[in-house]
C-alpha atoms as a PDB file:
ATOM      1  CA  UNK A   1     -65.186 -55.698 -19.337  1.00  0.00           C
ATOM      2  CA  UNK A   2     -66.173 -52.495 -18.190  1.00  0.00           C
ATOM      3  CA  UNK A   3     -65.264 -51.878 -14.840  1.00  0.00           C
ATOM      4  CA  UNK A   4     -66.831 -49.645 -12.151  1.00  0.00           C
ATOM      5  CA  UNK A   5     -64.297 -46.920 -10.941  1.00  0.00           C
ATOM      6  CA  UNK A   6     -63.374 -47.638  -7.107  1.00  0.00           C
ATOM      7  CA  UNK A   7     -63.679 -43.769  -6.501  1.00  0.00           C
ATOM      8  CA  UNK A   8     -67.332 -43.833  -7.557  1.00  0.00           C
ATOM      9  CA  UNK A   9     -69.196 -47.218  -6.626  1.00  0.00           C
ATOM     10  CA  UNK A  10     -70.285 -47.917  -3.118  1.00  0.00           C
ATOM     11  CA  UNK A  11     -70.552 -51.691  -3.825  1.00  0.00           C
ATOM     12  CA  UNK A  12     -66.958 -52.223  -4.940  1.00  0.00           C
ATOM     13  CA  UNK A  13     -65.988 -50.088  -1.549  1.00  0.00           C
ATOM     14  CA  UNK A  14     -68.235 -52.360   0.679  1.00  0.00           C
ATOM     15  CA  UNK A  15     -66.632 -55.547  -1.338  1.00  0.00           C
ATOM     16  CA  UNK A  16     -62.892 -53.803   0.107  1.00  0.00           C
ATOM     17  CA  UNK A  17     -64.245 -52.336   2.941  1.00  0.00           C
ATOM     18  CA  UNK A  18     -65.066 -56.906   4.322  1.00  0.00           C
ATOM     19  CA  UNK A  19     -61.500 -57.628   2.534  1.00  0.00           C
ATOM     20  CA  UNK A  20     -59.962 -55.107   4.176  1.00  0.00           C
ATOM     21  CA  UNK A  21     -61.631 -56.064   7.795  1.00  0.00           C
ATOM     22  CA  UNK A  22     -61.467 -59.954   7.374  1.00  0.00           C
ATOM     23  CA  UNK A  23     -58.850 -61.664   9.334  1.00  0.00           C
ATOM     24  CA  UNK A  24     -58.741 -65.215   7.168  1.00  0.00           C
ATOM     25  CA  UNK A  25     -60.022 -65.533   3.461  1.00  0.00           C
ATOM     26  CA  UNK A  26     -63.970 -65.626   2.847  1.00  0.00           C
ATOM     27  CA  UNK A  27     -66.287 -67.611   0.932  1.00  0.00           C
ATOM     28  CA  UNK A  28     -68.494 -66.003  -1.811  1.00  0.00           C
ATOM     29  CA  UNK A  29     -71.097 -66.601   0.848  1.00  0.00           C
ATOM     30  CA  UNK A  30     -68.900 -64.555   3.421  1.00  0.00           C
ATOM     31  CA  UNK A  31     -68.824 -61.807   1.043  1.00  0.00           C
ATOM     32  CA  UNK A  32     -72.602 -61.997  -0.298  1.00  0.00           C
ATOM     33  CA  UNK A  33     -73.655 -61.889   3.800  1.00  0.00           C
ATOM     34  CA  UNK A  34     -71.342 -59.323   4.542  1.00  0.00           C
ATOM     35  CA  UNK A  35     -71.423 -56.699   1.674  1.00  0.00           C
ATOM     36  CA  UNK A  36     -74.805 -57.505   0.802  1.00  0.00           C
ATOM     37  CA  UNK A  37     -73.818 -57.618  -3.001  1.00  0.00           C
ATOM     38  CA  UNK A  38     -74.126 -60.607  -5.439  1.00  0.00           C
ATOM     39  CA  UNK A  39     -72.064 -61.669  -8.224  1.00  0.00           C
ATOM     40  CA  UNK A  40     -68.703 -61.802  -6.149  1.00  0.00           C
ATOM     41  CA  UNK A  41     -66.344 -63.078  -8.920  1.00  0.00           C
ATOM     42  CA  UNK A  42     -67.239 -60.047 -10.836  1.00  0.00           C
ATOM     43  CA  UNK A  43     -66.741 -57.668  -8.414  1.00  0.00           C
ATOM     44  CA  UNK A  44     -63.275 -59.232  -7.577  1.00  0.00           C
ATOM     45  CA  UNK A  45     -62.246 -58.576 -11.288  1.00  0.00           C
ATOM     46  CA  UNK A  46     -63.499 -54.989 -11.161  1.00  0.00           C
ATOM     47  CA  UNK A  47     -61.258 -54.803  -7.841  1.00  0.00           C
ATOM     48  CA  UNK A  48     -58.515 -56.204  -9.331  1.00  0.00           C
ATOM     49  CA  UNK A  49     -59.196 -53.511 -12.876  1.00  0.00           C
ATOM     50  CA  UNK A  50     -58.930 -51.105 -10.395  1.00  0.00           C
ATOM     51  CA  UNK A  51     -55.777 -52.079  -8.987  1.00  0.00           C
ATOM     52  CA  UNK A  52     -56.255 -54.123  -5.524  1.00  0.00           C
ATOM     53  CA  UNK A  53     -54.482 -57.376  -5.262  1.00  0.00           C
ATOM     54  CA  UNK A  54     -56.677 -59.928  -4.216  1.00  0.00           C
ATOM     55  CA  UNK A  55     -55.625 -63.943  -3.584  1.00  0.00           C
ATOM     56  CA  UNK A  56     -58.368 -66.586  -4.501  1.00  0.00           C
ATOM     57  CA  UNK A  57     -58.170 -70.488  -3.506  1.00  0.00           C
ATOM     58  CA  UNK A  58     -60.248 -73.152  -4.247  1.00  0.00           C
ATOM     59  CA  UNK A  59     -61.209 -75.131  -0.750  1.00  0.00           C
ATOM     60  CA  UNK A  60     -63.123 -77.968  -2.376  1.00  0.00           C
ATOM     61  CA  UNK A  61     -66.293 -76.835  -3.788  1.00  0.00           C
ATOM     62  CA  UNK A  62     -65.980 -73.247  -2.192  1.00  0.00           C
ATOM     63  CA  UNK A  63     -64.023 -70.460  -3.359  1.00  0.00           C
ATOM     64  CA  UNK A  64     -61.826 -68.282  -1.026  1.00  0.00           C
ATOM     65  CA  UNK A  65     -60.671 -64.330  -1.293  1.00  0.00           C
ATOM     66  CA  UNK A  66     -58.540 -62.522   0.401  1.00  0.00           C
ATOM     67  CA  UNK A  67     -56.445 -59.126  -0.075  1.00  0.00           C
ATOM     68  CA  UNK A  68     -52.633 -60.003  -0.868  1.00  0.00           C
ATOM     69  CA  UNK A  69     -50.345 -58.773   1.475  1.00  0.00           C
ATOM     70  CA  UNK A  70     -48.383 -55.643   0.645  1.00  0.00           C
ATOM     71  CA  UNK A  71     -45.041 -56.098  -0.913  1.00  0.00           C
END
């Protein structure tokens, strides 16, 4: 996978930019709404390429994210 560089793409920013400002974990939809981006799951693995820690839960038939806490 080739992953967008954090430094340089304004959608992976606006992805962290809701993590960073959500106080419980969000739904895809959450992030779609928010960040006004599509394809969440990708994004989250281009986050994670580019080194953020991010949690994700399955709630049923909806999918959960949320930044891991620092260690």
């Amino acid at each position: 996978m080739n992953s967008a560089k954090l430094e340089r793409s304004v959608r992976l920013n606006r992805v962290l930019s809701v993590l960073k400002k959500a106080s419980r974990p969000l739904s895809t939809m959450d992030i779609v709404d928010r960040a006004n981006v599509c394809a969440v799951n990708s994004i989250i693995s281009e986050l994670r390429d580019n080194g953020i820690r991010i949690k994700c839960q399955r709630s049923g038939n909806v999918w959960l994210y949320q930044l891991e806490a620092k260690k």
